[in-house]
Protein backbone atom coordinates (compact mmCIF):
# COMPACT_ATOMS: atom_id res chain seq x y z
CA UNK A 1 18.41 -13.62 -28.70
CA UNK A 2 21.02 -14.30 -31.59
CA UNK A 3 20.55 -11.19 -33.22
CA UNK A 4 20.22 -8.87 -29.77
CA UNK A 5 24.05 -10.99 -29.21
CA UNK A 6 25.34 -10.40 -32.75
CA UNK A 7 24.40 -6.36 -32.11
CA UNK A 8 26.04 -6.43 -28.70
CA UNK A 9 29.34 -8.09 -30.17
CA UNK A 10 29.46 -5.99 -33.24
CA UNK A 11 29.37 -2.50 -30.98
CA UNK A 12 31.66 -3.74 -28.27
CA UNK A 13 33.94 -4.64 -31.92
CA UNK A 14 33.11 -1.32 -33.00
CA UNK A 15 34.21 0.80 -29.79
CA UNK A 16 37.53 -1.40 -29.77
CA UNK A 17 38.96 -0.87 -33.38
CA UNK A 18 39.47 1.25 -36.08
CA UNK A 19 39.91 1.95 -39.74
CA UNK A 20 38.74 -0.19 -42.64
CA UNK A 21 37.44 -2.81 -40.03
CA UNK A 22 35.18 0.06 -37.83
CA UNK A 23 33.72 1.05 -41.65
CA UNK A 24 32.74 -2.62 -42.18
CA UNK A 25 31.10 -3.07 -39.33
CA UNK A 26 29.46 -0.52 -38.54
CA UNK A 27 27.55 -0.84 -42.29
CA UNK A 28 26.51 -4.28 -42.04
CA UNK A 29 22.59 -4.54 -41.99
CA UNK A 30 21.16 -5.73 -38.90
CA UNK A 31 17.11 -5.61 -39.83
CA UNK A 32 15.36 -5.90 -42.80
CA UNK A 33 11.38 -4.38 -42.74
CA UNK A 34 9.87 -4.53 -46.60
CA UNK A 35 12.54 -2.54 -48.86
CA UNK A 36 14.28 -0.73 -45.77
CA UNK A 37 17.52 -2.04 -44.51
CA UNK A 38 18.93 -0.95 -40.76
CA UNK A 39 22.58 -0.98 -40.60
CA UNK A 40 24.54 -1.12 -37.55
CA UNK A 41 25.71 2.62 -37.59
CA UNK A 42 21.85 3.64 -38.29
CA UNK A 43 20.88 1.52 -35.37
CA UNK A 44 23.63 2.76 -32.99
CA UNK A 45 23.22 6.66 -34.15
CA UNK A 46 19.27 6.67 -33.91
CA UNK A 47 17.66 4.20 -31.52
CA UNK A 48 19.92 2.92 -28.56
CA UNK A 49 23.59 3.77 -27.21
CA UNK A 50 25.90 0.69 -25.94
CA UNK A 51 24.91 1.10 -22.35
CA UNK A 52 21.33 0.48 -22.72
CA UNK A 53 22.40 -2.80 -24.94
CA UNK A 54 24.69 -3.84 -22.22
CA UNK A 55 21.86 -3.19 -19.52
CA UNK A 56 19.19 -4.62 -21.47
CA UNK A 57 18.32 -6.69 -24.37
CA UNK A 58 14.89 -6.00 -24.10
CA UNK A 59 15.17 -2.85 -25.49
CA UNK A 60 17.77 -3.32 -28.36
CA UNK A 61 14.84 -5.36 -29.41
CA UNK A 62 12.40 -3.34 -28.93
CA UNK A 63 13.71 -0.56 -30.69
CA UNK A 64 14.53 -2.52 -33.96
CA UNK A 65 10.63 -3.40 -33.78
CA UNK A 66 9.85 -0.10 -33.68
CA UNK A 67 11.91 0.79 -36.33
CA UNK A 68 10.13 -1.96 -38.24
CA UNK A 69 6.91 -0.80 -37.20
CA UNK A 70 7.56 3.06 -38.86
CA UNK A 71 9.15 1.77 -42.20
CA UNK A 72 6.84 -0.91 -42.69
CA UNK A 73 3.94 2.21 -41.95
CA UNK A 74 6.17 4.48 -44.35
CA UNK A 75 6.67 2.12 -47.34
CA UNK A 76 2.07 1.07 -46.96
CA UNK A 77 1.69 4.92 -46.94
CA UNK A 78 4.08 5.60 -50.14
CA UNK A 79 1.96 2.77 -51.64
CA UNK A 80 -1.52 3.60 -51.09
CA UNK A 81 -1.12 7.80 -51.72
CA UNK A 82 -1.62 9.34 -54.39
CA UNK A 83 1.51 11.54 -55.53
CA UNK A 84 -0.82 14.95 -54.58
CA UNK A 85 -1.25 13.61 -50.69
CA UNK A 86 2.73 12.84 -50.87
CA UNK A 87 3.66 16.10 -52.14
CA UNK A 88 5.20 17.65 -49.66
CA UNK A 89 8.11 19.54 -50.65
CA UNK A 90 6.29 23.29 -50.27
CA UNK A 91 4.92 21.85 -46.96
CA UNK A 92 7.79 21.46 -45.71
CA UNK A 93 9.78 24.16 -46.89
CA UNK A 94 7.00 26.94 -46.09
CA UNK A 95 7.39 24.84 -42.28
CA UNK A 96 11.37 25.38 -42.48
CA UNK A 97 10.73 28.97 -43.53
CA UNK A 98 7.97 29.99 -41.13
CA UNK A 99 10.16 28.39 -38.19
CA UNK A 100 13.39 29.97 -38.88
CA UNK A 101 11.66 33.61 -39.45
CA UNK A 102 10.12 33.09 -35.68
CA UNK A 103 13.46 32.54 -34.29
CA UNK A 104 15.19 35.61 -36.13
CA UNK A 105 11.97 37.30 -34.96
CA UNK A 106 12.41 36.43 -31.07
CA UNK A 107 16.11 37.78 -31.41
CA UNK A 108 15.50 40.66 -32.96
CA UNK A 109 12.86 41.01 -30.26
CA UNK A 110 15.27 40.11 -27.74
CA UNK A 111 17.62 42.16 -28.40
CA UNK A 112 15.83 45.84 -29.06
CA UNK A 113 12.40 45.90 -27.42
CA UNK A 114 12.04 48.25 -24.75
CA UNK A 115 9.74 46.65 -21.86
CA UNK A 116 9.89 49.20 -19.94
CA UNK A 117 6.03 50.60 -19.32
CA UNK A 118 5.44 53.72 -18.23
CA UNK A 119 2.03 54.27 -15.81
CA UNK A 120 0.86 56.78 -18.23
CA UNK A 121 0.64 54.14 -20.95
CA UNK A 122 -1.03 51.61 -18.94
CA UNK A 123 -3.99 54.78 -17.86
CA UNK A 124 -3.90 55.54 -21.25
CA UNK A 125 -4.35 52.44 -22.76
CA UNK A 126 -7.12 51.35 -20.26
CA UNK A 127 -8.87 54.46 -20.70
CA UNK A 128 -8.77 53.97 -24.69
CA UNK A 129 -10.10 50.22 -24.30
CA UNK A 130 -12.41 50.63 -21.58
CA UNK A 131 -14.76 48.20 -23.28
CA UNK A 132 -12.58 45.33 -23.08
CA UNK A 133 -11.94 45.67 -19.27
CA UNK A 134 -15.67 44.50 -18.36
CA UNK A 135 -15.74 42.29 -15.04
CA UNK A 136 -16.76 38.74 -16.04
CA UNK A 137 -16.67 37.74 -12.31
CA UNK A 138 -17.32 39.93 -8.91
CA UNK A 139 -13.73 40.63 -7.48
CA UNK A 140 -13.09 41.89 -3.86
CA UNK A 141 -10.61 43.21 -1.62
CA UNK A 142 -10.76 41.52 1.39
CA UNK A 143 -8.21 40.32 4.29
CA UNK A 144 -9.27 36.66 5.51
CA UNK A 145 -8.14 34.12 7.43
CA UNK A 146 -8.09 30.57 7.82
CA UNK A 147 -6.88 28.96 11.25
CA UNK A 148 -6.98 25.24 12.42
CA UNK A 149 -9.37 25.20 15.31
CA UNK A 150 -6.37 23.27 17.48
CA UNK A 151 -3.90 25.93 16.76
CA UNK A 152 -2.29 27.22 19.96
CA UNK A 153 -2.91 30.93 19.09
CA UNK A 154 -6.47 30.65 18.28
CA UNK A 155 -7.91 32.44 20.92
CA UNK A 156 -5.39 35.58 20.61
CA UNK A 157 -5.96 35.75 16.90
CA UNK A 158 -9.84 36.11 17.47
CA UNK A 159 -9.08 38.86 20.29
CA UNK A 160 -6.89 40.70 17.76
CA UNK A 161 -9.22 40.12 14.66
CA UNK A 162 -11.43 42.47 17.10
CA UNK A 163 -9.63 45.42 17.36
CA UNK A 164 -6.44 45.23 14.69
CA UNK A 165 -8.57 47.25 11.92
CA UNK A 166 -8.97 50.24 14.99
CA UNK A 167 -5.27 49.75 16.95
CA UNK A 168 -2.58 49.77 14.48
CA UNK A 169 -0.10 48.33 16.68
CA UNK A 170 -2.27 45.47 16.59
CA UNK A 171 -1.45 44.54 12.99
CA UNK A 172 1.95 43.41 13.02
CA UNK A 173 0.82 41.36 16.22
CA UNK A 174 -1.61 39.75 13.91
CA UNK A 175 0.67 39.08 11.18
CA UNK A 176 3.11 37.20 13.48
CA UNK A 177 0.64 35.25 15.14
CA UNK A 178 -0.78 33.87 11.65
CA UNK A 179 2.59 33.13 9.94
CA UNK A 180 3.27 30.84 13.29
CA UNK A 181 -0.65 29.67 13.50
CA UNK A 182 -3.01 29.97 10.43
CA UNK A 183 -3.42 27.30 7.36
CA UNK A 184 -3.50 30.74 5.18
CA UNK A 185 -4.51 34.38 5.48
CA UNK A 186 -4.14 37.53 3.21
CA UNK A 187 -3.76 40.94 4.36
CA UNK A 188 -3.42 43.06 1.58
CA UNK A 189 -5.40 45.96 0.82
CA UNK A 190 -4.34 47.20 -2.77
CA UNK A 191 -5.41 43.82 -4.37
CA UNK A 192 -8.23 42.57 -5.72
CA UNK A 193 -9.45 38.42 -5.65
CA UNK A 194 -11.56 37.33 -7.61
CA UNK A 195 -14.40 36.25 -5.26
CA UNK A 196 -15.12 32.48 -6.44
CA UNK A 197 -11.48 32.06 -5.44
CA UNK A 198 -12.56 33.36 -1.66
CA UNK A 199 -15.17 30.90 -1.80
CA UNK A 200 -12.67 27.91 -2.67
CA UNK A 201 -10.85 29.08 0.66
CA UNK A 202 -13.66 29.86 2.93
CA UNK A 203 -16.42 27.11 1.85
CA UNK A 204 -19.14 28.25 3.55
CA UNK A 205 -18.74 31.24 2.21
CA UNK A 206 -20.74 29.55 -0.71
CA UNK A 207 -23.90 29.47 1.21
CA UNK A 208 -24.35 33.30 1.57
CA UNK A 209 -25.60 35.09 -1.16
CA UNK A 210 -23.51 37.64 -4.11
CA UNK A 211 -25.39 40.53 -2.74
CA UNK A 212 -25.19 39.93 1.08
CA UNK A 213 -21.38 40.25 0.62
CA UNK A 214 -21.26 44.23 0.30
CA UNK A 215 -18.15 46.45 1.38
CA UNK A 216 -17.51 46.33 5.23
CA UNK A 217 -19.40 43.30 5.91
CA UNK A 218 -17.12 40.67 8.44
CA UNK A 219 -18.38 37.00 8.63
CA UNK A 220 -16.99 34.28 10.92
CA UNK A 221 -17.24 30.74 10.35
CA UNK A 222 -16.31 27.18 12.17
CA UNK A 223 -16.59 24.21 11.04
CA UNK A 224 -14.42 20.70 12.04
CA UNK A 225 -11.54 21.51 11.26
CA UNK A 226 -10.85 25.43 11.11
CA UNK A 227 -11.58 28.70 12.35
CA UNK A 228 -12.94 31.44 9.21
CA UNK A 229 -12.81 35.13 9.46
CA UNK A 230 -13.35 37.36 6.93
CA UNK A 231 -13.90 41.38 5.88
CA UNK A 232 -14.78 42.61 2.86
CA UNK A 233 -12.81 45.95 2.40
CA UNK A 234 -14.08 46.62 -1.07
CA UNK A 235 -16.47 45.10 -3.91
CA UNK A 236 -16.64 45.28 -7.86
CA UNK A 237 -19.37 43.64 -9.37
CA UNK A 238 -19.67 41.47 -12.58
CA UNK A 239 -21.08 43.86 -15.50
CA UNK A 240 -19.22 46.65 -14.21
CA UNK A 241 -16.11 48.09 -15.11
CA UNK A 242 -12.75 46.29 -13.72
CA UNK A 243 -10.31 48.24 -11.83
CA UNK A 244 -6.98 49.55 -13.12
CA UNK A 245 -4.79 48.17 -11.12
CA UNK A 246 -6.69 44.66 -11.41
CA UNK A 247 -5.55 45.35 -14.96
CA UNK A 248 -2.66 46.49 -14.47
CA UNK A 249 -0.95 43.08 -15.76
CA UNK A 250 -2.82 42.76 -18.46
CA UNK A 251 -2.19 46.05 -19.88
CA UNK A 252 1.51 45.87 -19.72
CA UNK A 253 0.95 42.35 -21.96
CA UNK A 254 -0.83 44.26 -24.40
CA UNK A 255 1.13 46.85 -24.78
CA UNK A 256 4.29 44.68 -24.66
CA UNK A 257 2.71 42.44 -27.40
CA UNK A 258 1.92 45.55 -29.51
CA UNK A 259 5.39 46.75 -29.26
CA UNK A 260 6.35 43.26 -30.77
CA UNK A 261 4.32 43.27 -33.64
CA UNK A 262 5.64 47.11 -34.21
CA UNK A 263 8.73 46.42 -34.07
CA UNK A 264 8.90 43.53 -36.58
CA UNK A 265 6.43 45.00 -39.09
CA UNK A 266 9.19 48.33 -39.00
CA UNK A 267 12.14 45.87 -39.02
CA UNK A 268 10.75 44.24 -42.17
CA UNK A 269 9.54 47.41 -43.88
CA UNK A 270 13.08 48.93 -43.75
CA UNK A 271 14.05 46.14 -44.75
CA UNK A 272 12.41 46.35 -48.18
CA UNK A 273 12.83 50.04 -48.67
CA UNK A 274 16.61 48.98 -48.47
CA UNK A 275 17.27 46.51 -50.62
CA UNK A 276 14.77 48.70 -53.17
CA UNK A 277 16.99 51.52 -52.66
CA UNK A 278 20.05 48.90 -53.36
CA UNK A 279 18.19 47.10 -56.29
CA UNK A 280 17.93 43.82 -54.60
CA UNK A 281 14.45 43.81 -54.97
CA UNK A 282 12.64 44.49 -58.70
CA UNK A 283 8.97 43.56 -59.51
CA UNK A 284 8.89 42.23 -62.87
């Protein structure tokens, strides 16, 4: 405990004077670990502010352990290398150069790519790379619905779930009734789920076979604790080729990413024609 009251004493001296004094202080070694010496300032700087020695001891101590533990690590390691393994100079400047060119990259990027995708890119990229839009999975459009069996509105719902798909007035009825009623549902027509992620809402949904789940189909399920309905507006099996607009995403993130690498490989290129053109550049 001496030394964790020597460190609080010097840093409460330390934050109350200045000059000559401060400079003295704040140099004197507190820790000694093989050939390494921690001073005061290193200590205060790197490993723990004044609060946390005024809340806790504990950790002033800790962290001069730790600090022991890496030099102790650092000087065995200097020791036991051979001066090949330690030479990392080139490591580490390739590292510094690699890591400042990807942040002058993102600004450049930043500041003049144009992410702006046009639909006739996206058909005309997915028609170029049909090959890599291949279904892994089946997908579906589908509207479902999941419904605790004590919600109030149960009985309505089912009544609706009847006749909404032939009385359009019916649908907005529908809607209201499951935002106030329903665990989850999903009414949307243009988009496609992928069907294992049906399966995760509707779990007996697992018990029916791939190919009994064709377009049009409507299943109904109960079990303890909810109410399941489901119709299957439209089906794309695995093998087959995905849809566009299931795509869609995708496509604007590789053209996006394309546009990236573009841009930089042009950005660079100019930038070697011009500093040929101003002799800043001369292969010997």
């Amino acid at each position: 405990m001496r030394l964790i009251n020597y460190i609080f004493i010097c840093l409460v001296f330390v934050s109350c004077n200045n000059g000559s004094d401060k400079k003295e202080t704040v140099s004197k070694p507190i820790a000694k670990a093989g050939t390494e010496v921690l001073s005061l300032a290193d200590y205060k700087e790197n490993y723990i502010s004044i609060e946390a020695v005024k809340d806790s001891s504990i950790l002033a101590k800790k962290s001069i352990e730790n600090w022991a533990i890496e030099s102790l690590f650092y000087q065995e390691a200097m020791g036991k290398l051979n001066a090949d393994e330690i030479e990392i100079d080139k490591q580490v400047e390739a590292y510094k150069k690699s890591l400042v060119n990807y942040i002058y990259q993102t600004k450049l990027i930043e500041a003049n790519l144009d992410t702006n995708i046009t639909r006739r890119e996206i058909e005309q990229y997915y028609s170029d790379h049909e090959d890599n839009f291949i279904l892994k999975e089946n997908i579906v459009k589908v509207h479902y619905f999941k419904i605790p069996i004590k919600a109030p509105g149960l009985e309505k719902i089912k009544r609706l779930l009847r006749s909404y798909v032939y009385v359009p007035k019916d649908v907005e009825q529908l809607k209201n009734l499951c935002m106030q009623n329903a665990e989850n549902f999903f009414m949307n027509d243009s988009t496609w789920l992928y069907l294992e992620d049906i399966k995760k809402e509707i779990p007996k949904l697992r018990d029916q076979p791939d190919f009994n789940l064709g377009q049009g189909r409507v299943l109904e399920f109960t079990d303890e604790l909810y109410y399941y309905y489901l119709r299957i507006k439209e089906v794309k099996v695995k093998n087959g080729l995905s849809p566009l607009n299931f795509e869609k995403q995708n496509i604007k993130n590789f053209i996006i990413n394309k546009k990236k690498t573009q841009l930089i490989n042009d950005y660079k290129f100019q930038l070697l024609e011009k500093a040929k053109t101003e002799k800043v550049f001369e292969v010997y």
